[in-house]
C-alpha atoms as a PDB file:
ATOM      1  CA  UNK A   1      99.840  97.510 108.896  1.00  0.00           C
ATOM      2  CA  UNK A   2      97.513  98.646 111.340  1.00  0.00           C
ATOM      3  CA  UNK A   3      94.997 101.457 112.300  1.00  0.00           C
ATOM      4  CA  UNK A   4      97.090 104.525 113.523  1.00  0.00           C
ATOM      5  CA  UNK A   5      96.424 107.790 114.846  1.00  0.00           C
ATOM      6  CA  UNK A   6      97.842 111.020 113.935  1.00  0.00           C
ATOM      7  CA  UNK A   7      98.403 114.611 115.601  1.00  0.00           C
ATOM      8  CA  UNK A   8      96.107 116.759 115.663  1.00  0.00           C
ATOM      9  CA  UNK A   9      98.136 119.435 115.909  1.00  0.00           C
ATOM     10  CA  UNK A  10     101.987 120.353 115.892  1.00  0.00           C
ATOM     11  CA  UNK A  11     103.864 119.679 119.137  1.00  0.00           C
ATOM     12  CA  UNK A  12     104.759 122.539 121.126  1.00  0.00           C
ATOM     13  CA  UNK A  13     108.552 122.891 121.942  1.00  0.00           C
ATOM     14  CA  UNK A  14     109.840 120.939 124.944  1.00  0.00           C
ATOM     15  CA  UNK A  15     111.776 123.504 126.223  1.00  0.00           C
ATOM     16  CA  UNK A  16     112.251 127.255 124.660  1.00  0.00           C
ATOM     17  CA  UNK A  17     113.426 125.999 120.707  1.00  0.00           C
ATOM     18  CA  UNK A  18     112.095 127.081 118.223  1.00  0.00           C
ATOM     19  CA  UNK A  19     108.933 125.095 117.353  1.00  0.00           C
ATOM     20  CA  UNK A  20     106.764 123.831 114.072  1.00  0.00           C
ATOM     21  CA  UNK A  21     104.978 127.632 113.193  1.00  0.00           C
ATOM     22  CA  UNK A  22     108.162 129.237 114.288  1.00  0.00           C
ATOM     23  CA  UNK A  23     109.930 127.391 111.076  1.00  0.00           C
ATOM     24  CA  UNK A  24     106.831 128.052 109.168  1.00  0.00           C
ATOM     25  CA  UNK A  25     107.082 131.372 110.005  1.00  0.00           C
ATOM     26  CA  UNK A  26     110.278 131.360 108.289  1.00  0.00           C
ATOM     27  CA  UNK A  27     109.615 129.100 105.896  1.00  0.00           C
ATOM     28  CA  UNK A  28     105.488 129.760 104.506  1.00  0.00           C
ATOM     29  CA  UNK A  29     103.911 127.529 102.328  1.00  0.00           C
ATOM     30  CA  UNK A  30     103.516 130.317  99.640  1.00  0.00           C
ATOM     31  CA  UNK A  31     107.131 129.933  98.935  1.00  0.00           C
ATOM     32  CA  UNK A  32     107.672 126.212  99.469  1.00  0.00           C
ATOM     33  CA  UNK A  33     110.794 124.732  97.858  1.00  0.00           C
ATOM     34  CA  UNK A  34     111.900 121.312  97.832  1.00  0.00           C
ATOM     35  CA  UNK A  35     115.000 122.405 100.520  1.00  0.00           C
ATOM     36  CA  UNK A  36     112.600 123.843 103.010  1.00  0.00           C
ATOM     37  CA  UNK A  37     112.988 120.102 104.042  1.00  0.00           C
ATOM     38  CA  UNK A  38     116.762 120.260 104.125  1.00  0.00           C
ATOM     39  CA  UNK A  39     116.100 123.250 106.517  1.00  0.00           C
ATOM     40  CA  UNK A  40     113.882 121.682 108.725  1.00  0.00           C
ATOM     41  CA  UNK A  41     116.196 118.119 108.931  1.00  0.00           C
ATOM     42  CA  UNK A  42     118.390 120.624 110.886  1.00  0.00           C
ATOM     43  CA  UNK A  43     115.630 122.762 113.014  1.00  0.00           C
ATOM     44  CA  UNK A  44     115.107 122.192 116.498  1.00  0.00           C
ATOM     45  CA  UNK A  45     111.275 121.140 115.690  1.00  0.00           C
ATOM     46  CA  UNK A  46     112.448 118.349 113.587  1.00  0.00           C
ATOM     47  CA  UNK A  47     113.269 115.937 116.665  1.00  0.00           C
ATOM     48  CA  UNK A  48     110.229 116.977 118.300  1.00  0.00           C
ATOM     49  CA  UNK A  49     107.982 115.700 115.420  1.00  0.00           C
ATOM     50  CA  UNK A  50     109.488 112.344 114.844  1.00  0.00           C
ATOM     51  CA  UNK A  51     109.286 112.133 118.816  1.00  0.00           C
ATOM     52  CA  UNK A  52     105.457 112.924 118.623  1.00  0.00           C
ATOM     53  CA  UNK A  53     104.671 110.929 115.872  1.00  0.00           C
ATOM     54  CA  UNK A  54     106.869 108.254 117.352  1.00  0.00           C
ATOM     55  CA  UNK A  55     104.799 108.628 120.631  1.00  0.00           C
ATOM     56  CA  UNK A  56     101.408 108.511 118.796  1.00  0.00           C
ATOM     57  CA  UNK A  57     102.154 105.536 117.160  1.00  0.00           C
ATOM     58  CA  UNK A  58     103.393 103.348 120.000  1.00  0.00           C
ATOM     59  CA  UNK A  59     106.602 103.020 118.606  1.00  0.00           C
ATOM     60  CA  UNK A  60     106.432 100.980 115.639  1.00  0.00           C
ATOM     61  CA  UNK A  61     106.481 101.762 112.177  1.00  0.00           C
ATOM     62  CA  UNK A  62     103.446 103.127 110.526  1.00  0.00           C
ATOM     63  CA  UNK A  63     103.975 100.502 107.362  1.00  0.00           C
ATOM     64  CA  UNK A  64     105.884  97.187 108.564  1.00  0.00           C
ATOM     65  CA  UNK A  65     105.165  97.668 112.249  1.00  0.00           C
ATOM     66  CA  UNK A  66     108.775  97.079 113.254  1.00  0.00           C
ATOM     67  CA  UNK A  67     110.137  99.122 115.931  1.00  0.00           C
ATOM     68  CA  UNK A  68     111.252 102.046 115.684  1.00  0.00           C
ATOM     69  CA  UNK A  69     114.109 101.857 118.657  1.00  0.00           C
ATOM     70  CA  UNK A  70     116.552  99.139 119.000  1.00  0.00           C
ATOM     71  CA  UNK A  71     118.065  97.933 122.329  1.00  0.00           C
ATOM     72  CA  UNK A  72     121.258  96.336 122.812  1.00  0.00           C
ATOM     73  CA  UNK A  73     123.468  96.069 126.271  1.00  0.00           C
ATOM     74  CA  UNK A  74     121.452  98.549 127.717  1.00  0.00           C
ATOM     75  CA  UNK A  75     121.888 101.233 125.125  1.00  0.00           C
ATOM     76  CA  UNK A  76     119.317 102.159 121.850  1.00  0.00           C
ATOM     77  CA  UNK A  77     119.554 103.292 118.752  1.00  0.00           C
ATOM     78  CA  UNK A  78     116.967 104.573 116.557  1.00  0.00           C
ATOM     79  CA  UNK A  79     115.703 103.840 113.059  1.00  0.00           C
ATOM     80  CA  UNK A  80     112.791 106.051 112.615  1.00  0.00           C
ATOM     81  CA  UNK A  81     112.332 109.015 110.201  1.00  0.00           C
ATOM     82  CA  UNK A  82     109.269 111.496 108.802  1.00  0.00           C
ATOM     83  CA  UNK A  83     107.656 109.345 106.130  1.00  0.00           C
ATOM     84  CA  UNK A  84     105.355 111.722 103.618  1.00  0.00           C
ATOM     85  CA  UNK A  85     102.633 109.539 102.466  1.00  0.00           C
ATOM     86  CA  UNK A  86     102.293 111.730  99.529  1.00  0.00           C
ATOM     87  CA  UNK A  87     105.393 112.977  98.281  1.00  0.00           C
ATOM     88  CA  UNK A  88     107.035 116.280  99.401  1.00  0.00           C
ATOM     89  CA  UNK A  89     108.398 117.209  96.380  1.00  0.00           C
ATOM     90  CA  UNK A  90     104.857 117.839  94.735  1.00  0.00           C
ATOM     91  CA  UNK A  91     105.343 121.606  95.171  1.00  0.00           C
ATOM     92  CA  UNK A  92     104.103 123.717  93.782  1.00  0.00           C
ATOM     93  CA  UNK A  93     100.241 121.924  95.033  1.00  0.00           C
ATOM     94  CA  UNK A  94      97.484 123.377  97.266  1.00  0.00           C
ATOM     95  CA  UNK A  95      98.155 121.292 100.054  1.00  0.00           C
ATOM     96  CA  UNK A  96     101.368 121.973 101.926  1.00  0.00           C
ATOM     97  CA  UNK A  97     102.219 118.142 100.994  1.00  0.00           C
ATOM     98  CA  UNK A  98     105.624 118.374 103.351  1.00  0.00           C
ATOM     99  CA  UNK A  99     104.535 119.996 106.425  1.00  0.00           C
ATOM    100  CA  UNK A 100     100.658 119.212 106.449  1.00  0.00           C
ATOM    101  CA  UNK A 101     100.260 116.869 109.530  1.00  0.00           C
ATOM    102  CA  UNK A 102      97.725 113.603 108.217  1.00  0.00           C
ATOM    103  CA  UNK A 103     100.656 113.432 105.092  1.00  0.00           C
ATOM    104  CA  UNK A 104     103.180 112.572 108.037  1.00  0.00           C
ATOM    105  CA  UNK A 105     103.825 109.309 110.013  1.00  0.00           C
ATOM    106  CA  UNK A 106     106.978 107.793 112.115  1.00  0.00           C
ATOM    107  CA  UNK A 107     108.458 104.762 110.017  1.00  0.00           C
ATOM    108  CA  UNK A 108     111.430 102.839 109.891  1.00  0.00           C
ATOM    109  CA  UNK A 109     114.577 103.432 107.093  1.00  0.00           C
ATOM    110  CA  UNK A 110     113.355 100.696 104.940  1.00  0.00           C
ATOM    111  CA  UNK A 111     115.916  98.257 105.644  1.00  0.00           C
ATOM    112  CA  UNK A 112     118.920 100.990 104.542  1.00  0.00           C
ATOM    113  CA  UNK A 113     120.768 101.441 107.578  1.00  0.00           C
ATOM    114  CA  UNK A 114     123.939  99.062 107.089  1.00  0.00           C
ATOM    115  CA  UNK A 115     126.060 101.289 109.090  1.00  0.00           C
ATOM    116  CA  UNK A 116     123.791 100.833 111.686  1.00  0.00           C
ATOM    117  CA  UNK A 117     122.555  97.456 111.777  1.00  0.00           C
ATOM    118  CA  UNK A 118     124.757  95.689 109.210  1.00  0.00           C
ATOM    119  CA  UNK A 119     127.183  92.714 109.810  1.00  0.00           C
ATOM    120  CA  UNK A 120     129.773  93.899 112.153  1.00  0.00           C
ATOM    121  CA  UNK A 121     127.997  96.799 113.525  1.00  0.00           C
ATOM    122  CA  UNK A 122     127.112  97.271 117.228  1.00  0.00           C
ATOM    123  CA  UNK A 123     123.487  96.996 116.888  1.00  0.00           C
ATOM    124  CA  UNK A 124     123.466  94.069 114.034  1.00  0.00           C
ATOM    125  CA  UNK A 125     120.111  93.124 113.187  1.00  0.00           C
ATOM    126  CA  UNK A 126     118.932  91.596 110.822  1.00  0.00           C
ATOM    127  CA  UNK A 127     115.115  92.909 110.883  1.00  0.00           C
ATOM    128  CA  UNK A 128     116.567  96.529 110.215  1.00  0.00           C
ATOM    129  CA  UNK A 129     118.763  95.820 107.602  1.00  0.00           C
ATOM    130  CA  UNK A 130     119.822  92.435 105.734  1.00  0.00           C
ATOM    131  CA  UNK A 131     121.872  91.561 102.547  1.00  0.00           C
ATOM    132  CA  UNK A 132     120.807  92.006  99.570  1.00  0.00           C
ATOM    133  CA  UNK A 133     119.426  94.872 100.397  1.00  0.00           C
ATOM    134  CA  UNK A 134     117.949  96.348  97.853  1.00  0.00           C
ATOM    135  CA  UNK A 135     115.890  93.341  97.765  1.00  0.00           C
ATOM    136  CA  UNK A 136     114.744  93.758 101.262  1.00  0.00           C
ATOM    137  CA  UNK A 137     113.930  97.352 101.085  1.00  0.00           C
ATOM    138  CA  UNK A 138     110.485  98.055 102.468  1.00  0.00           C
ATOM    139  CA  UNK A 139     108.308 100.843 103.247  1.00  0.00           C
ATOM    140  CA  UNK A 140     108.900 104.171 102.653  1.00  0.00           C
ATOM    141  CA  UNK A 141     112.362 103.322 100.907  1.00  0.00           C
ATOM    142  CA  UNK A 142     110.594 101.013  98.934  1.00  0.00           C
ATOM    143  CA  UNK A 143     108.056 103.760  97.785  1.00  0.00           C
ATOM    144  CA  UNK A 144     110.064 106.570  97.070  1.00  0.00           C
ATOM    145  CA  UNK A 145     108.292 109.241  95.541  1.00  0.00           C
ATOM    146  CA  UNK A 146     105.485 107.494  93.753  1.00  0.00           C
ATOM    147  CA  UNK A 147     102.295 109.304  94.007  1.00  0.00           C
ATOM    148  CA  UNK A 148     100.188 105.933  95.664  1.00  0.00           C
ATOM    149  CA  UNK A 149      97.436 107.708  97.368  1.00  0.00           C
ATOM    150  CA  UNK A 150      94.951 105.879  95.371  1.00  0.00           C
ATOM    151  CA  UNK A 151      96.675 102.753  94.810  1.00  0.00           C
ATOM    152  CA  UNK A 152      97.516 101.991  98.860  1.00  0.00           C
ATOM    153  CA  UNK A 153      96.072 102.092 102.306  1.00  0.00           C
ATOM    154  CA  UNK A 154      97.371 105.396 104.451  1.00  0.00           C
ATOM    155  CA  UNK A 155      97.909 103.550 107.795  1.00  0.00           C
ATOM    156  CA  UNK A 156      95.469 106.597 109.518  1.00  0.00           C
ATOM    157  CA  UNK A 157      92.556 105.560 107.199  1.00  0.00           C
ATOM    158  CA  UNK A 158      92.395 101.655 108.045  1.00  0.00           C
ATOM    159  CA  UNK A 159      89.308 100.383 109.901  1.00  0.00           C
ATOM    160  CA  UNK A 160      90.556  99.405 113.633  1.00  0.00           C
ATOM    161  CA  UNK A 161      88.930  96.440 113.036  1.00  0.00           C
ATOM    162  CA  UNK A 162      88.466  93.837 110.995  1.00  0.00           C
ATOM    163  CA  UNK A 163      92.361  93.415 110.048  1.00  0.00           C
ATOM    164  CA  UNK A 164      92.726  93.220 107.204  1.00  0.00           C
ATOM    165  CA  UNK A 165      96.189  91.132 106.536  1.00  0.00           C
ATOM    166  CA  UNK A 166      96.449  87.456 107.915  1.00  0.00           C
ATOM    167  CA  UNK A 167      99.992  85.543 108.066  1.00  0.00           C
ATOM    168  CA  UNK A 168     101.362  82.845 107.279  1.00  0.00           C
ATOM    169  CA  UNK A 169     102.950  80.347 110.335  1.00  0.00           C
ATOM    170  CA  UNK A 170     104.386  78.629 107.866  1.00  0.00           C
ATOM    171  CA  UNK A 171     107.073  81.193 106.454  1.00  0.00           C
ATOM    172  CA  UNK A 172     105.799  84.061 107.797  1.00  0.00           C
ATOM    173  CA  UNK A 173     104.592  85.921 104.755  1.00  0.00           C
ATOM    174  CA  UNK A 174     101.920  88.432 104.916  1.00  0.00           C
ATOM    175  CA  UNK A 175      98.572  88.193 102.811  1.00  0.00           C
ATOM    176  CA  UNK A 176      95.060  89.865 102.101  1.00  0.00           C
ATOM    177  CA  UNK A 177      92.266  88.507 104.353  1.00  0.00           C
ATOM    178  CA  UNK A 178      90.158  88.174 101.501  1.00  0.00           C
ATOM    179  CA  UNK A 179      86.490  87.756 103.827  1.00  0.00           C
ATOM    180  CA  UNK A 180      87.691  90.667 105.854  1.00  0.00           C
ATOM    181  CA  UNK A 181      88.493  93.017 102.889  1.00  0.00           C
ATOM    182  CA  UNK A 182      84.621  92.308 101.728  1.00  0.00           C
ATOM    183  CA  UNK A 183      83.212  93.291 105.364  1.00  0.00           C
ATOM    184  CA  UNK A 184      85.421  96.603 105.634  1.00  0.00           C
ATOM    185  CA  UNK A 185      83.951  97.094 102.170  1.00  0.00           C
ATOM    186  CA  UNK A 186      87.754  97.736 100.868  1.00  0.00           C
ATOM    187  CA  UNK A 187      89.191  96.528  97.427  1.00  0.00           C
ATOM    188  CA  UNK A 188      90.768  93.557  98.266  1.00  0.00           C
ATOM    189  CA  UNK A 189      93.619  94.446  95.248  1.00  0.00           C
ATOM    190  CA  UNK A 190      93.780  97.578  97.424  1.00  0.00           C
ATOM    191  CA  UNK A 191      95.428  96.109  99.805  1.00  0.00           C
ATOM    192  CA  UNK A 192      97.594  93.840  97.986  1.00  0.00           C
ATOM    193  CA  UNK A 193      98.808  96.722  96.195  1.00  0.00           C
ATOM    194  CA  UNK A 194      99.801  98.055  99.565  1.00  0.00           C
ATOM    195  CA  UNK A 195     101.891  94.640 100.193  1.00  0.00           C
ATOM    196  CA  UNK A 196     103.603  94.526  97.011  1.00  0.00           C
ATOM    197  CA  UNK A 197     103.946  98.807  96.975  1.00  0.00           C
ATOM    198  CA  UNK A 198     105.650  98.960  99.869  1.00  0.00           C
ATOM    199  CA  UNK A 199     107.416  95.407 100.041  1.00  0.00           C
ATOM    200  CA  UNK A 200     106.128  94.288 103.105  1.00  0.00           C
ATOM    201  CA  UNK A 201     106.343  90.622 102.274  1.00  0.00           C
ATOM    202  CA  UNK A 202     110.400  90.708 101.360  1.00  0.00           C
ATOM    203  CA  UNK A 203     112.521  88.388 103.297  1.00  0.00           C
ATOM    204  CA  UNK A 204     113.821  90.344 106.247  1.00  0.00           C
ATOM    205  CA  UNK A 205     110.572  91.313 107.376  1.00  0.00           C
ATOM    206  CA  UNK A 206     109.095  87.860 106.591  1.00  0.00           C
ATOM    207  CA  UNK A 207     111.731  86.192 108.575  1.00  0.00           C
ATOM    208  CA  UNK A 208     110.837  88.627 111.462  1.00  0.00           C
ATOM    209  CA  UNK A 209     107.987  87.720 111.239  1.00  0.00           C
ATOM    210  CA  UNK A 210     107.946  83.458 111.065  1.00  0.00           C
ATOM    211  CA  UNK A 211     110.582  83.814 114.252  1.00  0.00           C
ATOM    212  CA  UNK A 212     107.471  85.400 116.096  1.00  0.00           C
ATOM    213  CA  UNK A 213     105.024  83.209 115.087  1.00  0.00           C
ATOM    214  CA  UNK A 214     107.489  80.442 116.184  1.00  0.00           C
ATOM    215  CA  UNK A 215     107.771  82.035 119.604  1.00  0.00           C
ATOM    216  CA  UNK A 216     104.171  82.489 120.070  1.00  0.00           C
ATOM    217  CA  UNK A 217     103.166  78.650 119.190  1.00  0.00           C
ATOM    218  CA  UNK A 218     106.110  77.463 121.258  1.00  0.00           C
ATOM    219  CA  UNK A 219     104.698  79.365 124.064  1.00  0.00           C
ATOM    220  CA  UNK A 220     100.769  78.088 123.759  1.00  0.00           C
ATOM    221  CA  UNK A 221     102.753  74.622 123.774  1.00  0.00           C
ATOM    222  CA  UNK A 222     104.897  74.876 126.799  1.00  0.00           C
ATOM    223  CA  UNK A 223     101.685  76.379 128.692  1.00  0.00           C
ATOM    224  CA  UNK A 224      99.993  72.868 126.857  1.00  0.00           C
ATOM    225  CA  UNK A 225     102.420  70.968 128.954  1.00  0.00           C
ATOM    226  CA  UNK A 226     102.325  73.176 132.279  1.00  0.00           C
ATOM    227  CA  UNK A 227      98.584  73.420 132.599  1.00  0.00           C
ATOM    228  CA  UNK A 228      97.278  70.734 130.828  1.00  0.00           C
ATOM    229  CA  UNK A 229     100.027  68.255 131.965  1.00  0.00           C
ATOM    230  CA  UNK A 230     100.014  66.798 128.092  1.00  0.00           C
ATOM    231  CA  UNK A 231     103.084  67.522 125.542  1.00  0.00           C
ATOM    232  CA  UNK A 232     102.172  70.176 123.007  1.00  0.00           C
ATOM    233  CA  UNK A 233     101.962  67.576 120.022  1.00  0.00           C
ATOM    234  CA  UNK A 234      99.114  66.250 121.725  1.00  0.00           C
ATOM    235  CA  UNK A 235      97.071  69.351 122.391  1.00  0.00           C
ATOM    236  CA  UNK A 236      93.638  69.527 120.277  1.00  0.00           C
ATOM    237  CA  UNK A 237      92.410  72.201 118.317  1.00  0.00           C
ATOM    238  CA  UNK A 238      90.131  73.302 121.085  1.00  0.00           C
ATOM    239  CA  UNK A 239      92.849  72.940 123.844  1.00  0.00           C
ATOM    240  CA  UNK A 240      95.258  75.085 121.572  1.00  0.00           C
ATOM    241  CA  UNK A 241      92.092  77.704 121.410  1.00  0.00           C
ATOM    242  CA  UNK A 242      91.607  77.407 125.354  1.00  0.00           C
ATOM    243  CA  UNK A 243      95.458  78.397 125.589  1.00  0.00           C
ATOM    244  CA  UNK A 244      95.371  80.941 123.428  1.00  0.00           C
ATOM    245  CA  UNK A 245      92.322  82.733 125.571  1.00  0.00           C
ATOM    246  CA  UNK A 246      95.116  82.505 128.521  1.00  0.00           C
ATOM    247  CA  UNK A 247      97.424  84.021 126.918  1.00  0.00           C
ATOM    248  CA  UNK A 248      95.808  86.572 124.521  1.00  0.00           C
ATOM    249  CA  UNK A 249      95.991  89.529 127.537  1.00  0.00           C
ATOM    250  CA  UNK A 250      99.696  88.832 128.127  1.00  0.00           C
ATOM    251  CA  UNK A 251     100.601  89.851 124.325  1.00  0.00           C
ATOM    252  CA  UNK A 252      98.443  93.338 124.434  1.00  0.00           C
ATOM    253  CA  UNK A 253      98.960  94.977 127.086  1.00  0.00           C
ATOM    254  CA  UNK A 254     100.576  98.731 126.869  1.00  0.00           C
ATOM    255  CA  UNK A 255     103.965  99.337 128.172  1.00  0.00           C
ATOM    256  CA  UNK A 256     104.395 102.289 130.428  1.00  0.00           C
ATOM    257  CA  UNK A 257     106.221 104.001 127.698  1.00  0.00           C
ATOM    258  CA  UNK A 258     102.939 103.387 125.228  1.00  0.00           C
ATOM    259  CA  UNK A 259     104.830 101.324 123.652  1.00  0.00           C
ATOM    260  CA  UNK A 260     102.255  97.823 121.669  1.00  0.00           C
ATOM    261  CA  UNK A 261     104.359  94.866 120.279  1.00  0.00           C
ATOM    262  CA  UNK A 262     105.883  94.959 117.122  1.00  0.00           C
ATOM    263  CA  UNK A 263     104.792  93.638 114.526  1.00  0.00           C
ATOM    264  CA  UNK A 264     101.390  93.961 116.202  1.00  0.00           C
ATOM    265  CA  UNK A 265      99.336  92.846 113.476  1.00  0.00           C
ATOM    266  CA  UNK A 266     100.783  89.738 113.367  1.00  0.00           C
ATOM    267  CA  UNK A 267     100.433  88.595 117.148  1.00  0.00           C
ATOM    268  CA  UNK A 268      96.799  90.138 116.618  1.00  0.00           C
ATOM    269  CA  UNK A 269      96.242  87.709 113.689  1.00  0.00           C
ATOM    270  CA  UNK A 270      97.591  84.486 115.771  1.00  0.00           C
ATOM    271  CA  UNK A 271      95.641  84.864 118.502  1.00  0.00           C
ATOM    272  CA  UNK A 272      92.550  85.591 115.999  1.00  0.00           C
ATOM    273  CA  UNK A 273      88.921  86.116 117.627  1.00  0.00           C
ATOM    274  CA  UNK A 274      90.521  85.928 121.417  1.00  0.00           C
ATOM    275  CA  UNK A 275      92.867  89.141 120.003  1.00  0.00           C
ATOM    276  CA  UNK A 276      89.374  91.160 118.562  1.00  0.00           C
ATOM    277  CA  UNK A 277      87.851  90.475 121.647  1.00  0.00           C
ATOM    278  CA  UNK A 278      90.276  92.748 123.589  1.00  0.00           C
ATOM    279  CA  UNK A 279      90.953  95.236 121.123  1.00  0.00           C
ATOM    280  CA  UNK A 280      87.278  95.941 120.414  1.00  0.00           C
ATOM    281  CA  UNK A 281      87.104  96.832 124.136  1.00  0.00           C
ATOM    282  CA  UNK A 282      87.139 100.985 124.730  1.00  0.00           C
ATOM    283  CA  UNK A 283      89.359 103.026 125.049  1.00  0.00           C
ATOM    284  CA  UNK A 284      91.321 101.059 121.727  1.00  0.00           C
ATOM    285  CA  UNK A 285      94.404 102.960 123.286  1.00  0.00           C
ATOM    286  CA  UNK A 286      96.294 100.377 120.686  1.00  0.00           C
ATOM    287  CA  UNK A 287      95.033 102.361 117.828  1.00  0.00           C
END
């Protein structure tokens, strides 16, 4: 999980719909009922708030940092939805919980989508959904509609820097950064509650995860051999850190779309001081 922005205000329409206030309009806070939602899943403003939140986030998941559109043969399919960080369904409340705009973010479907991602399905993959599946639900689906906002980091309230998960190479599981958590000044428990809350260390996502971390070290290795004419089992710890300051730029640079890597935090974490040199630099467009 990483720093993320959020909107500061709805988005207009993109063409003449019907927008955000328009629904509002129709459907006020004063007489909010847990269906409004229902409503809304079939308003024209709906897909223009996933798209805006999708846009503000780079693409990836507010949680797990997956991403949030899958390509396959030249075609994509999404697994994104409107994740309420505290849950909708506390009406009657103060705070218009299920249309107030720092309660919403873009994630991914948890890991739920077998029609869509499943064995024998056009778009298998087996970061979006993977058997059993209940055991690899993450996120959002994972939360459900536990009141956490205590308990958890909101992905809009993390400090852009220092990060504050490290992980593993080994297996790819994530962990707390224990010395980072005590410079950010955040509860260290805090965060692991966050990990274990919202399953971000279950096995689909971990194995996403290690086969990154794999890629990454195989590339610092094969530049080992192309620059430094030595195989990569022979590269010191200060060689491997030289490559990695070659490299670092090539893994953070913005797509035209806006789109960051997934899984950001983790290339961020490999690459280590060489990665916080970068991102410290203004504008942090990453964030």
């Amino acid at each position: 999980m990483k720093k993320v922005k959020q909107l500061s205000a709805a988005p207009p329409s993109l063409s003449s719909k019907p927008n955000l206030s328009d629904f509002l309009k129709d459907y006020p806070h004063t007489t909010r009922h847990t269906n409004d939602w229902d409503a809304f899943n079939n308003h024209p403003a709906k897909k223009d708030l996933l798209q805006a939140l999708h846009k503000v986030q780079h693409g990836l998941c507010a949680y797990c940092e997956i991403s949030l559109m899958v390509s396959s043969n030249g075609t994509s399919i999404d697994d994104r939805q409107i994740e309420h960080f505290h849950p909708k369904s506390d009406i009657p409340h103060a705070t218009d919980w299920m249309f107030e705009l720092s309660n919403l973010f873009a994630t991914c479907l948890g890991g739920e989508s077998k029609n869509r991602f499943g064995v024998g399905s056009k778009f298998k993959d087996e970061g979006h959904y993977l058997e059993p599946a209940k055991d690899n639900y993450s996120c959002g689906k994972a939360k459900e509609a536990e009141v956490l906002d205590t308990k958890i980091l909101k992905p809009s309230e993390l400090p852009a820097s220092p990060p504050l998960f490290t992980f593993s190479t080994m297996d790819g599981s994530i962990n707390v950064n224990q010395a980072n958590c005590k410079v950010a000044e955040i509860e260290s428990q805090k965060v692991q509650n966050t990990i274990d809350k919202l399953n971000l260390d279950c096995r689909r996502l971990r194995n996403q995860r290690k086969k990154l971390l794999q890629s990454l070290e195989k590339e610092v290795r094969e530049l080992g051999k192309e620059v430094l004419s030595k195989p990569g089992e022979e590269l010191s710890d200060e060689e491997l850190e030289w490559l990695k300051a070659e490299l670092v730029k090539e893994f953070f640079q913005m797509e035209k779309d806006g789109s960051i890597p997934e899984f950001f935090s983790t290339v961020r974490d490999f690459f280590g001081n060489h990665a916080e040199t970068i991102l410290s630099q203004p504008p942090q467009e990453w964030i």
